[in-house]
PDB file of N, CA and C in Angstrom:
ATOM      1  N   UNK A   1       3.114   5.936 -25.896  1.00  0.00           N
ATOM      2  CA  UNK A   1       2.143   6.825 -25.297  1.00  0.00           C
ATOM      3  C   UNK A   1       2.514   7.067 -23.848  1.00  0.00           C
ATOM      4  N   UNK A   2       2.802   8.377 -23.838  1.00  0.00           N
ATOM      5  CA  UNK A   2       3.053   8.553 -21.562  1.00  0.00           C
ATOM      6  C   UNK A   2       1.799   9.630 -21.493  1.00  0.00           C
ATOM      7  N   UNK A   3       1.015   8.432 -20.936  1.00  0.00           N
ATOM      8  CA  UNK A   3      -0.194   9.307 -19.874  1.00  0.00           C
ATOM      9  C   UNK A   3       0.167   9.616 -18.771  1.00  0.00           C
ATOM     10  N   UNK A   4      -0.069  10.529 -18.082  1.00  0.00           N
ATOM     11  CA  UNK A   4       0.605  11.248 -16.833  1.00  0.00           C
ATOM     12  C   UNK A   4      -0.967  11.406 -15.960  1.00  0.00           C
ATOM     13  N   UNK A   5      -1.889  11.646 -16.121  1.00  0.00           N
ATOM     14  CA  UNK A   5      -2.789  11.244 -16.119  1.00  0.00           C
ATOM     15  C   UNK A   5      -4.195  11.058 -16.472  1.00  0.00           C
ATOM     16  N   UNK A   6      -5.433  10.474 -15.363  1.00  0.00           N
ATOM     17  CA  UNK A   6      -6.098   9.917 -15.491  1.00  0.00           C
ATOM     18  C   UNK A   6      -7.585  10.066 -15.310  1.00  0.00           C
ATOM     19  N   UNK A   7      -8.209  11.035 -15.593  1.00  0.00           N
ATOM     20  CA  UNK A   7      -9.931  11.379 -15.123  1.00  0.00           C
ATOM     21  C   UNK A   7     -11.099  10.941 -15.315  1.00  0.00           C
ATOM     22  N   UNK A   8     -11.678  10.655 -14.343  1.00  0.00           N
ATOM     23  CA  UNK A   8     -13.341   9.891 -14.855  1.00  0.00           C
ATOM     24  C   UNK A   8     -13.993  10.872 -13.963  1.00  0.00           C
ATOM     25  N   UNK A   9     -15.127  10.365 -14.076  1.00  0.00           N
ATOM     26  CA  UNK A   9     -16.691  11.099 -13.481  1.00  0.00           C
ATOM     27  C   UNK A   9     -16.488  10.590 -11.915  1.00  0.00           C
ATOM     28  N   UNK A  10     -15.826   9.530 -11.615  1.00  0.00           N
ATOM     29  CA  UNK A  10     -16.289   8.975 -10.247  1.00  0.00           C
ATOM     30  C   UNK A  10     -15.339   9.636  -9.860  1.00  0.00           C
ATOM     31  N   UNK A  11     -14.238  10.003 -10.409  1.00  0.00           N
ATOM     32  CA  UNK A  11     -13.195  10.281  -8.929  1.00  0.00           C
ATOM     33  C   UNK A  11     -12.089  10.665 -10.111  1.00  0.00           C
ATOM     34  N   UNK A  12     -10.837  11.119  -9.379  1.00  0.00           N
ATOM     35  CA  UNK A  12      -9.694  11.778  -9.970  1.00  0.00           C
ATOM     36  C   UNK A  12      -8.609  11.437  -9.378  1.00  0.00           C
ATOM     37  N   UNK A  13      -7.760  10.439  -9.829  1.00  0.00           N
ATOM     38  CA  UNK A  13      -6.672   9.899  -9.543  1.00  0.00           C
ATOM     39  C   UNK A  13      -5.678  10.026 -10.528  1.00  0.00           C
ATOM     40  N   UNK A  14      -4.156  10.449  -9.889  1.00  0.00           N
ATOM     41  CA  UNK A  14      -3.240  10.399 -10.669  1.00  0.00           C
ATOM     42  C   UNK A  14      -2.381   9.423 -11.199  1.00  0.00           C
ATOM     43  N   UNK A  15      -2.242   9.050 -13.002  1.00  0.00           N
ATOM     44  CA  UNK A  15      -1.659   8.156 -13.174  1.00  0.00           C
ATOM     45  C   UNK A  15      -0.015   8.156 -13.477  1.00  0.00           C
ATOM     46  N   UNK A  16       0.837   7.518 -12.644  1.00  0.00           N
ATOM     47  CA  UNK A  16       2.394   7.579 -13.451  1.00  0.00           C
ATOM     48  C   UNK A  16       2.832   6.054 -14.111  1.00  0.00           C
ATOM     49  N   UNK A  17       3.555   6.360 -14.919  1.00  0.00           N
ATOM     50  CA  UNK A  17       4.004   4.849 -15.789  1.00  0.00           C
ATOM     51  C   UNK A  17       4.930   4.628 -15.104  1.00  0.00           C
ATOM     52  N   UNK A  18       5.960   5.791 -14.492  1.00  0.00           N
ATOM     53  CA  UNK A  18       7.218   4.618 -13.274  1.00  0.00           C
ATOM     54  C   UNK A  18       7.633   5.302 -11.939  1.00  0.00           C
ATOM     55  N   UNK A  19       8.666   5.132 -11.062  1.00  0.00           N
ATOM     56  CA  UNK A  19       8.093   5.131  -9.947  1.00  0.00           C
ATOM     57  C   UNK A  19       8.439   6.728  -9.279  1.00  0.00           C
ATOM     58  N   UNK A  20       7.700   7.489  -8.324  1.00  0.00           N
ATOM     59  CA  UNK A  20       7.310   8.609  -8.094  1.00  0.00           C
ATOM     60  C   UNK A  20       9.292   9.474  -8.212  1.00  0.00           C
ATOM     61  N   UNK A  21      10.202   8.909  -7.774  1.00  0.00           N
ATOM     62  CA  UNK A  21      11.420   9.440  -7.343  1.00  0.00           C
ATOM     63  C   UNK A  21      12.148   9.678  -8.973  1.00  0.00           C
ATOM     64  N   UNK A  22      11.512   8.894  -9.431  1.00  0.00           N
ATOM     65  CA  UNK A  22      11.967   8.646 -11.209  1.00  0.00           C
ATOM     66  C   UNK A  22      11.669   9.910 -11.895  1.00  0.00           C
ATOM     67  N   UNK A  23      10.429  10.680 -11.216  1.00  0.00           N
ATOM     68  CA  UNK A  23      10.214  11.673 -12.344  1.00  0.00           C
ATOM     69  C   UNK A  23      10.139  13.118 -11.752  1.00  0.00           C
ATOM     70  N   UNK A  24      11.394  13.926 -12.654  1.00  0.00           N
ATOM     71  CA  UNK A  24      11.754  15.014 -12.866  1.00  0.00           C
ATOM     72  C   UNK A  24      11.005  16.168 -12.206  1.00  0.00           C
ATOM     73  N   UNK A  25       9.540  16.327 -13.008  1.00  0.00           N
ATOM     74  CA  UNK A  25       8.831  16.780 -12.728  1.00  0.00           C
ATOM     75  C   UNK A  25       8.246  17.115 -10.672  1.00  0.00           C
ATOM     76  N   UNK A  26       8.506  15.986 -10.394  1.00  0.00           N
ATOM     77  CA  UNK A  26       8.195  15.745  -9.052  1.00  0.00           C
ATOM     78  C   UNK A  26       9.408  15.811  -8.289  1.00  0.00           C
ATOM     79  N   UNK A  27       9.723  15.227  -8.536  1.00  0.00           N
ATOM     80  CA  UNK A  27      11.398  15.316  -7.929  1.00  0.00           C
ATOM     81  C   UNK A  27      12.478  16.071  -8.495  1.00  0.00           C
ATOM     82  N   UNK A  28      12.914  16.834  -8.466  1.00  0.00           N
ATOM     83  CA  UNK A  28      14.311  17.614  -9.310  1.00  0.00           C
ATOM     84  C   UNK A  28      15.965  17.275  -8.775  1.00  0.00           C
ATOM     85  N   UNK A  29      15.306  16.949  -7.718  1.00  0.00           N
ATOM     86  CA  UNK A  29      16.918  16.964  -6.958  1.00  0.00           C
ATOM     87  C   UNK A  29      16.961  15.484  -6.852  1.00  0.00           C
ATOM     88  N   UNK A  30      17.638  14.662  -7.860  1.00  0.00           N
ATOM     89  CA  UNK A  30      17.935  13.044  -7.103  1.00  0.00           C
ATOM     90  C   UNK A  30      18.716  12.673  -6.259  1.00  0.00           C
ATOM     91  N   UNK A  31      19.459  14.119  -4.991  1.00  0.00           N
ATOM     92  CA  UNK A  31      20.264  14.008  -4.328  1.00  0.00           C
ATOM     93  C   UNK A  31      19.626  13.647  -2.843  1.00  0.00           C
ATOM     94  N   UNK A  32      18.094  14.105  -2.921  1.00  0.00           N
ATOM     95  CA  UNK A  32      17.243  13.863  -1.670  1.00  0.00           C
ATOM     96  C   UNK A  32      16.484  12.392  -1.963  1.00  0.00           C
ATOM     97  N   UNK A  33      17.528  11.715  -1.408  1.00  0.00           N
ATOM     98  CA  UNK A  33      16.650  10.194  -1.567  1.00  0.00           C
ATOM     99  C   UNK A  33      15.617   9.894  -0.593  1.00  0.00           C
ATOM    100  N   UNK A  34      14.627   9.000  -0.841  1.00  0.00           N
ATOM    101  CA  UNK A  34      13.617   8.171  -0.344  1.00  0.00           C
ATOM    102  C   UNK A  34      13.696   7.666   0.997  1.00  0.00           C
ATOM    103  N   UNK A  35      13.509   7.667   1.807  1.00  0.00           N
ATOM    104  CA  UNK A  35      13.393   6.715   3.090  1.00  0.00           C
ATOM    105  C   UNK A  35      12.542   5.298   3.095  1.00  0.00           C
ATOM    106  N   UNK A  36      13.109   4.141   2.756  1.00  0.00           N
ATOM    107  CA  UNK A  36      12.446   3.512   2.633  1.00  0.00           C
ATOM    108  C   UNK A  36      12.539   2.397   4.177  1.00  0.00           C
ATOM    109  N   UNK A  37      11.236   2.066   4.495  1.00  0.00           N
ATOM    110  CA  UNK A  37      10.782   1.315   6.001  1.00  0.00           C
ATOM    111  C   UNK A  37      10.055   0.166   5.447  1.00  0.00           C
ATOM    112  N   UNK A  38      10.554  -0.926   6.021  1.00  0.00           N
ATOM    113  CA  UNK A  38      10.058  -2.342   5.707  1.00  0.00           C
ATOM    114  C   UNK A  38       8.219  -2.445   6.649  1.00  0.00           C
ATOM    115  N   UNK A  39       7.138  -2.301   5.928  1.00  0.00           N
ATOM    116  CA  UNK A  39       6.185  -2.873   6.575  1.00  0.00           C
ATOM    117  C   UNK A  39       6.026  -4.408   6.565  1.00  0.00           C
ATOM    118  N   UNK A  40       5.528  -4.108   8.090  1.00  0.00           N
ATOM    119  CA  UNK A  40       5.379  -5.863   9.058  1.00  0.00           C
ATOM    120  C   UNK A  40       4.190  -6.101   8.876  1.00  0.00           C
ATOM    121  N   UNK A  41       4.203  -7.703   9.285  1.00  0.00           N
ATOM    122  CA  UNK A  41       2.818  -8.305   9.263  1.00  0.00           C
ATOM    123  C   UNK A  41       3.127  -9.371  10.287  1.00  0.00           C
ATOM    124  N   UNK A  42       2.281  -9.451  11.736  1.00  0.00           N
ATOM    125  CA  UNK A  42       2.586 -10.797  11.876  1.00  0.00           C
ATOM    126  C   UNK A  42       2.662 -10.171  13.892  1.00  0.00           C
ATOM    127  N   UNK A  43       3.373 -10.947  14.079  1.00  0.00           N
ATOM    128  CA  UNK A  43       3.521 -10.925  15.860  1.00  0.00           C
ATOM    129  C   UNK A  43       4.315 -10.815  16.130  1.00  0.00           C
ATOM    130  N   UNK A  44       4.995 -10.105  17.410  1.00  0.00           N
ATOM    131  CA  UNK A  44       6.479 -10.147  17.597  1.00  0.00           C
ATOM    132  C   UNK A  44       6.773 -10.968  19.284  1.00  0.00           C
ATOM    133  N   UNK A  45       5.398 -10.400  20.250  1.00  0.00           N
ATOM    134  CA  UNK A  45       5.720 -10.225  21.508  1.00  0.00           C
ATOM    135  C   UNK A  45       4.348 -11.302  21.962  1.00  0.00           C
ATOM    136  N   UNK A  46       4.301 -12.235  22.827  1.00  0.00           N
ATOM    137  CA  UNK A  46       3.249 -12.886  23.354  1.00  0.00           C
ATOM    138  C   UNK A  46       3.291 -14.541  22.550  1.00  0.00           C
ATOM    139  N   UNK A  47       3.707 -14.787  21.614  1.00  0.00           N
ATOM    140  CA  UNK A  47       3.949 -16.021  21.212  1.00  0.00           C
ATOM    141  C   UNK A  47       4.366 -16.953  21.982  1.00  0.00           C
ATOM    142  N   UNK A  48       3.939 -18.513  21.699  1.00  0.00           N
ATOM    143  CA  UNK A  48       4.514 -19.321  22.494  1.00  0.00           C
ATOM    144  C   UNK A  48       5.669 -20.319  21.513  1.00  0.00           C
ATOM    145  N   UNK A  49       6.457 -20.854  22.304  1.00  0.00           N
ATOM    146  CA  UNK A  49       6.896 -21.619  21.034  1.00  0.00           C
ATOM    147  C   UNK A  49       5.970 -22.631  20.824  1.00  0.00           C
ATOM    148  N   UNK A  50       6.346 -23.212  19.626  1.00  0.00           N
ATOM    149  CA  UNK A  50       5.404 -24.338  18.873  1.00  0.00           C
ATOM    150  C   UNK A  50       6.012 -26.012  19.170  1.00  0.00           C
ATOM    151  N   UNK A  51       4.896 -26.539  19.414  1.00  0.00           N
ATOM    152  CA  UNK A  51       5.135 -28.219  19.363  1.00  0.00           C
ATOM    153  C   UNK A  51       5.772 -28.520  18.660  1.00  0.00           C
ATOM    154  N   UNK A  52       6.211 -28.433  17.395  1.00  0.00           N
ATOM    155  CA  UNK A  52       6.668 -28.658  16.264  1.00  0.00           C
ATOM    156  C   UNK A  52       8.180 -28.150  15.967  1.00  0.00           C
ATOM    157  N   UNK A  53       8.504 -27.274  17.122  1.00  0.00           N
ATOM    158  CA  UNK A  53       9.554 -26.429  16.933  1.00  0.00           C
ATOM    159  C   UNK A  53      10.814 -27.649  16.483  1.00  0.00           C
ATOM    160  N   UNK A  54      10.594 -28.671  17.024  1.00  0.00           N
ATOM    161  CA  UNK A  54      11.621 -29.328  16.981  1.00  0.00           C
ATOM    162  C   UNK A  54      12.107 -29.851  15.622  1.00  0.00           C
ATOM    163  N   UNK A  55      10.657 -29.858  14.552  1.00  0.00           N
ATOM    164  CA  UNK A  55      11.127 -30.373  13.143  1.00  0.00           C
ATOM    165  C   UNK A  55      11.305 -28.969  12.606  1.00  0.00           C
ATOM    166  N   UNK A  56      10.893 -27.768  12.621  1.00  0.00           N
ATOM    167  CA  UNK A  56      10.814 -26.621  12.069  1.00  0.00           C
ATOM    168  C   UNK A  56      11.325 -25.584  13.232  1.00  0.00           C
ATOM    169  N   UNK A  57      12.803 -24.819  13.146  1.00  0.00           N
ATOM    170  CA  UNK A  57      13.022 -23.825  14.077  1.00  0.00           C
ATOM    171  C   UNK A  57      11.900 -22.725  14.278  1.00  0.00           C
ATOM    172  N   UNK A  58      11.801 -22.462  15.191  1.00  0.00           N
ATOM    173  CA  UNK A  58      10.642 -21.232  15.501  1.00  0.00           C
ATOM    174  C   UNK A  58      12.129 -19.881  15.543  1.00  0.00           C
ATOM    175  N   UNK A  59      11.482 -19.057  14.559  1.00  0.00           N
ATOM    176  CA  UNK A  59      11.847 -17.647  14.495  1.00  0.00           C
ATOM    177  C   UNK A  59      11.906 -17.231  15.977  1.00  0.00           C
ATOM    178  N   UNK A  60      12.998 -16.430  16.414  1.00  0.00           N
ATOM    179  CA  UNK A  60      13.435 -15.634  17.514  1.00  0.00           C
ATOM    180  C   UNK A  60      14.001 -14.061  16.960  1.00  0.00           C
ATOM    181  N   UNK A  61      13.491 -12.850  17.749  1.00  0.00           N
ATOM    182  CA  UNK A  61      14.246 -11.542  17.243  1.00  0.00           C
ATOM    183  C   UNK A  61      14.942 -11.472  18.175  1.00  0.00           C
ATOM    184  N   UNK A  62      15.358 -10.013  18.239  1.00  0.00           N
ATOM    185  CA  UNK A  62      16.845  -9.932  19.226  1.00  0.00           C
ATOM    186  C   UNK A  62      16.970  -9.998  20.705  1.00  0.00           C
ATOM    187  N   UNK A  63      15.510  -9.539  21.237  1.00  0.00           N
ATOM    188  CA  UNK A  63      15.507 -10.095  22.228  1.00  0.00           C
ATOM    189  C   UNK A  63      14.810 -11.536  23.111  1.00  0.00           C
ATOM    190  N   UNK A  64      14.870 -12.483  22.068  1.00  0.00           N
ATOM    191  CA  UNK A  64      15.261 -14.024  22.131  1.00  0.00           C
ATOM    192  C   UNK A  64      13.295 -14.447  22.155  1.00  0.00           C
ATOM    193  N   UNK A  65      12.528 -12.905  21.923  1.00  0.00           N
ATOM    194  CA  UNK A  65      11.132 -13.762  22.094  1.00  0.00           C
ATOM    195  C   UNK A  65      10.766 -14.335  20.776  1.00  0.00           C
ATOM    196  N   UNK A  66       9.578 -15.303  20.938  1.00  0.00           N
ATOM    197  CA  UNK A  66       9.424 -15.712  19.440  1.00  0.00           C
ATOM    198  C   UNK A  66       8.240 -15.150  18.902  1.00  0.00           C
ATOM    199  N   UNK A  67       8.985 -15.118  17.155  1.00  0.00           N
ATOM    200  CA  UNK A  67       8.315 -13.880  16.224  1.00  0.00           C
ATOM    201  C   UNK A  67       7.737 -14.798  15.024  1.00  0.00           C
ATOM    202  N   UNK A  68       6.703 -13.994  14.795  1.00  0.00           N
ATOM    203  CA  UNK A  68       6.121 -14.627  13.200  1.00  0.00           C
ATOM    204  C   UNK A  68       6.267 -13.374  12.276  1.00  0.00           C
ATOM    205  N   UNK A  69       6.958 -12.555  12.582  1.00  0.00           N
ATOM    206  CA  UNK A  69       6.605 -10.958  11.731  1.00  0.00           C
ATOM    207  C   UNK A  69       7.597 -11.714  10.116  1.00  0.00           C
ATOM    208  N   UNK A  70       6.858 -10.613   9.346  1.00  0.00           N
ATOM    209  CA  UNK A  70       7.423 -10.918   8.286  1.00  0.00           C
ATOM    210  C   UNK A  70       7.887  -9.342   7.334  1.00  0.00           C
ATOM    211  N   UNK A  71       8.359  -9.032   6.762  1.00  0.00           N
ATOM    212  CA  UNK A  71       8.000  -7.740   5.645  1.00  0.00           C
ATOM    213  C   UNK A  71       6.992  -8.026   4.826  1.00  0.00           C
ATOM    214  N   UNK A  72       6.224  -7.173   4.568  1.00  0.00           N
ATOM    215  CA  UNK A  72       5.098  -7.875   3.336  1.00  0.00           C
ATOM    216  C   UNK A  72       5.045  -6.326   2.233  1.00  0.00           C
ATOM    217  N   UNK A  73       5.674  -5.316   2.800  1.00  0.00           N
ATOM    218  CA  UNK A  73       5.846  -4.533   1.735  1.00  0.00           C
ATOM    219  C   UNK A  73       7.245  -3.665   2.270  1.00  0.00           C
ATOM    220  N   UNK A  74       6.886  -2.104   1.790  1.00  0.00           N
ATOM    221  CA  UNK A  74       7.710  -0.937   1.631  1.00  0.00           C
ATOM    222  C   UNK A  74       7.250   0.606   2.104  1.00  0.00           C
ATOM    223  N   UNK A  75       7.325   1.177   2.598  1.00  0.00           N
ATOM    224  CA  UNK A  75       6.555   2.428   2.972  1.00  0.00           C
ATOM    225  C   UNK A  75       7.491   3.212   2.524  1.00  0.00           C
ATOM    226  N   UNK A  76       7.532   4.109   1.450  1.00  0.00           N
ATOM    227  CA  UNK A  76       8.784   4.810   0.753  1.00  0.00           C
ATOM    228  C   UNK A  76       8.181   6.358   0.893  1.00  0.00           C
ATOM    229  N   UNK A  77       8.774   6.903   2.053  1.00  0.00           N
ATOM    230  CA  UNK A  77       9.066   8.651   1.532  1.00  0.00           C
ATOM    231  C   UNK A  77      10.206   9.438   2.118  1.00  0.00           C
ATOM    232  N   UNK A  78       9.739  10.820   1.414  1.00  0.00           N
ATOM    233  CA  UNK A  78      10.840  11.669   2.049  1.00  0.00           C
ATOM    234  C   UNK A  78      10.517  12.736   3.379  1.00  0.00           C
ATOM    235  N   UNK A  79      11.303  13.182   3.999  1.00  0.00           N
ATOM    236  CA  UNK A  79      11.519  13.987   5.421  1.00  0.00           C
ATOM    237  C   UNK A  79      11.829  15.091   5.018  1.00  0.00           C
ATOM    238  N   UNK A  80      11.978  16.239   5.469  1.00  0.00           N
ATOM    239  CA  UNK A  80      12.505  17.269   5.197  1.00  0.00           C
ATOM    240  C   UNK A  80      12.374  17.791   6.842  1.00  0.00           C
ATOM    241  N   UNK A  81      13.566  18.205   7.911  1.00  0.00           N
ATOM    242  CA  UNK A  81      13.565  18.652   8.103  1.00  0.00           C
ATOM    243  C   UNK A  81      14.557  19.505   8.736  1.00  0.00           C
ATOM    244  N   UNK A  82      13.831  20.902   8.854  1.00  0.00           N
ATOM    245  CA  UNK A  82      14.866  22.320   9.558  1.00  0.00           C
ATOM    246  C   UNK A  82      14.019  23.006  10.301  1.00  0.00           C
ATOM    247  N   UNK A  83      14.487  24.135  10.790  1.00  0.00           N
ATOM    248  CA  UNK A  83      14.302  25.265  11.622  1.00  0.00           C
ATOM    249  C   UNK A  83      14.160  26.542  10.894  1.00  0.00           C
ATOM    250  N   UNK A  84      12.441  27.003  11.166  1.00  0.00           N
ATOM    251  CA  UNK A  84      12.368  27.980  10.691  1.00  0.00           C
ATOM    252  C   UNK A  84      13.181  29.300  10.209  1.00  0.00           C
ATOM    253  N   UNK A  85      14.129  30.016  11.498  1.00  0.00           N
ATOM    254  CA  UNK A  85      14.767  31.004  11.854  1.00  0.00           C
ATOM    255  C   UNK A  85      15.952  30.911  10.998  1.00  0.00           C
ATOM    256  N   UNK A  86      16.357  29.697  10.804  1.00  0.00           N
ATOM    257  CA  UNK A  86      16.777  29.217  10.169  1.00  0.00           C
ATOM    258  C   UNK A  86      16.935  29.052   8.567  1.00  0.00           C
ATOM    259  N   UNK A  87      16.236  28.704   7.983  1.00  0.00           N
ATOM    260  CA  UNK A  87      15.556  28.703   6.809  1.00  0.00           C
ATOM    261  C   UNK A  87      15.246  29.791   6.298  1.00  0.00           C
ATOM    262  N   UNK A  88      14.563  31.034   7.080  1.00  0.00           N
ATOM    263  CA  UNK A  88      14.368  31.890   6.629  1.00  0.00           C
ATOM    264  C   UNK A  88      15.877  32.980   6.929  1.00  0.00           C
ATOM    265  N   UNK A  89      17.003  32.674   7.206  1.00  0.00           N
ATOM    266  CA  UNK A  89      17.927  33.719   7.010  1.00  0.00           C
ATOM    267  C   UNK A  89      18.795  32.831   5.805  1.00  0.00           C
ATOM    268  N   UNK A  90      18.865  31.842   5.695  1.00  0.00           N
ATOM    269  CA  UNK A  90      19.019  30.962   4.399  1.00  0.00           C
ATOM    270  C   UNK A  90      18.584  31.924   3.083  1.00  0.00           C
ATOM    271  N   UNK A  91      17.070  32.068   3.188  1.00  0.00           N
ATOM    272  CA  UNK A  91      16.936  32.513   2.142  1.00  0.00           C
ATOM    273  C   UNK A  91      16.989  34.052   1.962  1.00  0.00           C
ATOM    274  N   UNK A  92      17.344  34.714   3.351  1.00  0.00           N
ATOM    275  CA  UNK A  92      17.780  35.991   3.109  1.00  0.00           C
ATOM    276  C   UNK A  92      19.324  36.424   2.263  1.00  0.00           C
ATOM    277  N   UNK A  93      20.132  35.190   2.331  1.00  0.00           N
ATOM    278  CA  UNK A  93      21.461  35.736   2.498  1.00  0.00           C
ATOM    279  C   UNK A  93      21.618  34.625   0.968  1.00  0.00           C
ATOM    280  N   UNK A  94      20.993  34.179   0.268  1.00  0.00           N
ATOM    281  CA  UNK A  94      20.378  33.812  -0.634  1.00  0.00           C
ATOM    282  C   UNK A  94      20.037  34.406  -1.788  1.00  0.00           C
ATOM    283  N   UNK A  95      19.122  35.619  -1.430  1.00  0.00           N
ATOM    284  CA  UNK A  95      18.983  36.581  -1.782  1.00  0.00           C
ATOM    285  C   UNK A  95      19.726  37.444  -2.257  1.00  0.00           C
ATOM    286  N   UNK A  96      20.543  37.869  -1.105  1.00  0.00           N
ATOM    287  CA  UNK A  96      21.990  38.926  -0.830  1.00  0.00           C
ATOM    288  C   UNK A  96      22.963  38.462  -2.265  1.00  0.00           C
ATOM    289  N   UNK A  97      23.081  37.420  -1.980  1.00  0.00           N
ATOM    290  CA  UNK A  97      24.253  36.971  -2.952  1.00  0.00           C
ATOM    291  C   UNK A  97      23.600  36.641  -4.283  1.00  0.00           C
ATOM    292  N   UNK A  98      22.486  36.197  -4.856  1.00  0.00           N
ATOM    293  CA  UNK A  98      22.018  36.659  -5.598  1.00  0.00           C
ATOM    294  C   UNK A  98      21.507  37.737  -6.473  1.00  0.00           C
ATOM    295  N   UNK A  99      20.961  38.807  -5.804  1.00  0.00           N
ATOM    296  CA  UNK A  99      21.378  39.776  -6.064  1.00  0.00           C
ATOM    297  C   UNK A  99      22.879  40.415  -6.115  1.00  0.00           C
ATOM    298  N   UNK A 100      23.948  40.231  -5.658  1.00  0.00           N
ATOM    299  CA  UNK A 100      25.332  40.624  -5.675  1.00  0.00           C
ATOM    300  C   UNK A 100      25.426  39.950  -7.307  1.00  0.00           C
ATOM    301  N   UNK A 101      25.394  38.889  -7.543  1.00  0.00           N
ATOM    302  CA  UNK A 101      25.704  38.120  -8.530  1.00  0.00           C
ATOM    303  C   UNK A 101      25.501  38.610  -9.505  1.00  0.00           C
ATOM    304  N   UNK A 102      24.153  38.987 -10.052  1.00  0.00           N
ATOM    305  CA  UNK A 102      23.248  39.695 -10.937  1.00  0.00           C
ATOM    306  C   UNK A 102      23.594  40.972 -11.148  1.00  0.00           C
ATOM    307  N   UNK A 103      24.063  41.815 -10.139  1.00  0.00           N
ATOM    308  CA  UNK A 103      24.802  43.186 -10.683  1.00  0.00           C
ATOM    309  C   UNK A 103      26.259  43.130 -10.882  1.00  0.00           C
ATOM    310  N   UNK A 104      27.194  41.639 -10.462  1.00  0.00           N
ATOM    311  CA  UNK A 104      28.231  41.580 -11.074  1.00  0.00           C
ATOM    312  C   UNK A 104      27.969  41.285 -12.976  1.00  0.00           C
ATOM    313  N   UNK A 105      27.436  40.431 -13.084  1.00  0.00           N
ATOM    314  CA  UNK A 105      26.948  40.191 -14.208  1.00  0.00           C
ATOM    315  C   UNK A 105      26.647  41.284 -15.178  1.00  0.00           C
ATOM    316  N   UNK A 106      25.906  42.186 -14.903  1.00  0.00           N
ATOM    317  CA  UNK A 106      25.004  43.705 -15.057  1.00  0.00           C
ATOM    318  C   UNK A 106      26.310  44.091 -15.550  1.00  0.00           C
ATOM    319  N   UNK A 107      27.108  44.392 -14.404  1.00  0.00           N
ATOM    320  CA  UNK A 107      28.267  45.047 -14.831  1.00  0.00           C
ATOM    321  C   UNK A 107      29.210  44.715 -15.646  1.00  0.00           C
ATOM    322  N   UNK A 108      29.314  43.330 -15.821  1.00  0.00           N
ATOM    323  CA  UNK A 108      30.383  43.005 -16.396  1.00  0.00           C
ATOM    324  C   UNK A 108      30.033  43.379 -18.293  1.00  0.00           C
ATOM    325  N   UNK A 109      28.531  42.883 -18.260  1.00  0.00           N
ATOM    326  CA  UNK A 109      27.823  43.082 -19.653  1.00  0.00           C
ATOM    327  C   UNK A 109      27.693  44.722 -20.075  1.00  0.00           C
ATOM    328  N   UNK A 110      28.304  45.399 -19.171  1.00  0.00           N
ATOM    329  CA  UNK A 110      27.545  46.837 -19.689  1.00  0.00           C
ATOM    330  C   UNK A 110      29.216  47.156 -20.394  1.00  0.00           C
ATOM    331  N   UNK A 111      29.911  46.569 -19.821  1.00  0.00           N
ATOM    332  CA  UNK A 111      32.084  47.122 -20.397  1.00  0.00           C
ATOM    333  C   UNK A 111      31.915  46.101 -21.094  1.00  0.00           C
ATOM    334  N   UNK A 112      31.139  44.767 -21.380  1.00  0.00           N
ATOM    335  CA  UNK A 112      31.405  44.385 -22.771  1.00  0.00           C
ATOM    336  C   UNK A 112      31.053  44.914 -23.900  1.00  0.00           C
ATOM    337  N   UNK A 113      29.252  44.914 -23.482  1.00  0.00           N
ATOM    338  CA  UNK A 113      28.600  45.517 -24.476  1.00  0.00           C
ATOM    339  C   UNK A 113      27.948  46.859 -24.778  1.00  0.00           C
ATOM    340  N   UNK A 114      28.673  47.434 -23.547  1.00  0.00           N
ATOM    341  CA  UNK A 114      28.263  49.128 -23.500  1.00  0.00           C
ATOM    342  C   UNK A 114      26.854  49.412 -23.498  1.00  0.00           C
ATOM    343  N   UNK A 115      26.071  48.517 -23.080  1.00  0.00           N
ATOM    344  CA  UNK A 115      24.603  48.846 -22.829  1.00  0.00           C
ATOM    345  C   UNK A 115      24.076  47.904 -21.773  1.00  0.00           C
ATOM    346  N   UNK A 116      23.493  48.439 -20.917  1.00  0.00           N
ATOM    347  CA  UNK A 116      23.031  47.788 -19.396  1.00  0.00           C
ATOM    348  C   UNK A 116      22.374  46.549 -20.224  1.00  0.00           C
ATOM    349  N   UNK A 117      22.403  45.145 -19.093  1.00  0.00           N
ATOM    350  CA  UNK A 117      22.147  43.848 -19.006  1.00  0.00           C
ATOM    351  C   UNK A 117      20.501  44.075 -18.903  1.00  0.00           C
ATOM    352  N   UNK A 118      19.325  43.577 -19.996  1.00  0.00           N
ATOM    353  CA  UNK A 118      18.047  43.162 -19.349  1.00  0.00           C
ATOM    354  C   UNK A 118      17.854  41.980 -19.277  1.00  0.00           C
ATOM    355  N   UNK A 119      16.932  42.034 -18.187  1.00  0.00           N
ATOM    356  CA  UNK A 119      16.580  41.255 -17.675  1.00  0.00           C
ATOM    357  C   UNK A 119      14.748  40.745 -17.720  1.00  0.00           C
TER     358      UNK A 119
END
């Protein structure tokens, strides 16, 4: 059974069985990967070291203060970005050659088959 999703009376949430980059539907291009960022938990700056440091090393980051941070998850998405002016002569010239394409095609089908290409 793939439920895709999920509706009740209280509220409307979407259900997926695996994970968002996995499915087609949502994603088409698996060439635009994920950005994935480690979420923290914990302290980095103001710590003291600990009494104890001596049986148990106390964590240090790079700049030598002491840290309790930890990862405790994942924050996973994607970015997209460009420049309008940009983008939009992209899809002018996009266009251009698309259309070019389509009446090569046109043409090529009308000396095969002696009757214009529909479309």
């Amino acid at each position: 059974m793939h439920r895709k999703t999920k509706l009740t009376n209280l509220h409307y949430r979407k259900f997926y069985e695996d994970e968002l980059e996995n499915d087609k539907s949502l994603f088409p291009d698996p060439d635009e990967p994920f950005i994935n960022i480690g979420v923290k938990r914990g302290q980095s700056r103001g710590l003291k070291k600990s009494w104890f440091s001596f049986f148990t090393a106390d964590k240090v980051d790079e700049s030598g203060e002491v840290t309790n941070e930890k990862v405790v998850g994942t924050f996973k998405g994607r970015i997209k970005v460009y420049n309008k002016e940009e983008a939009k002569e992209y899809g002018r010239l996009k266009r251009e050659k698309m259309a070019e394409i389509f009446d090569l095609l046109s043409q090529i089908h009308a000396k095969v088959f002696g009757a214009p290409l529909e479309m």
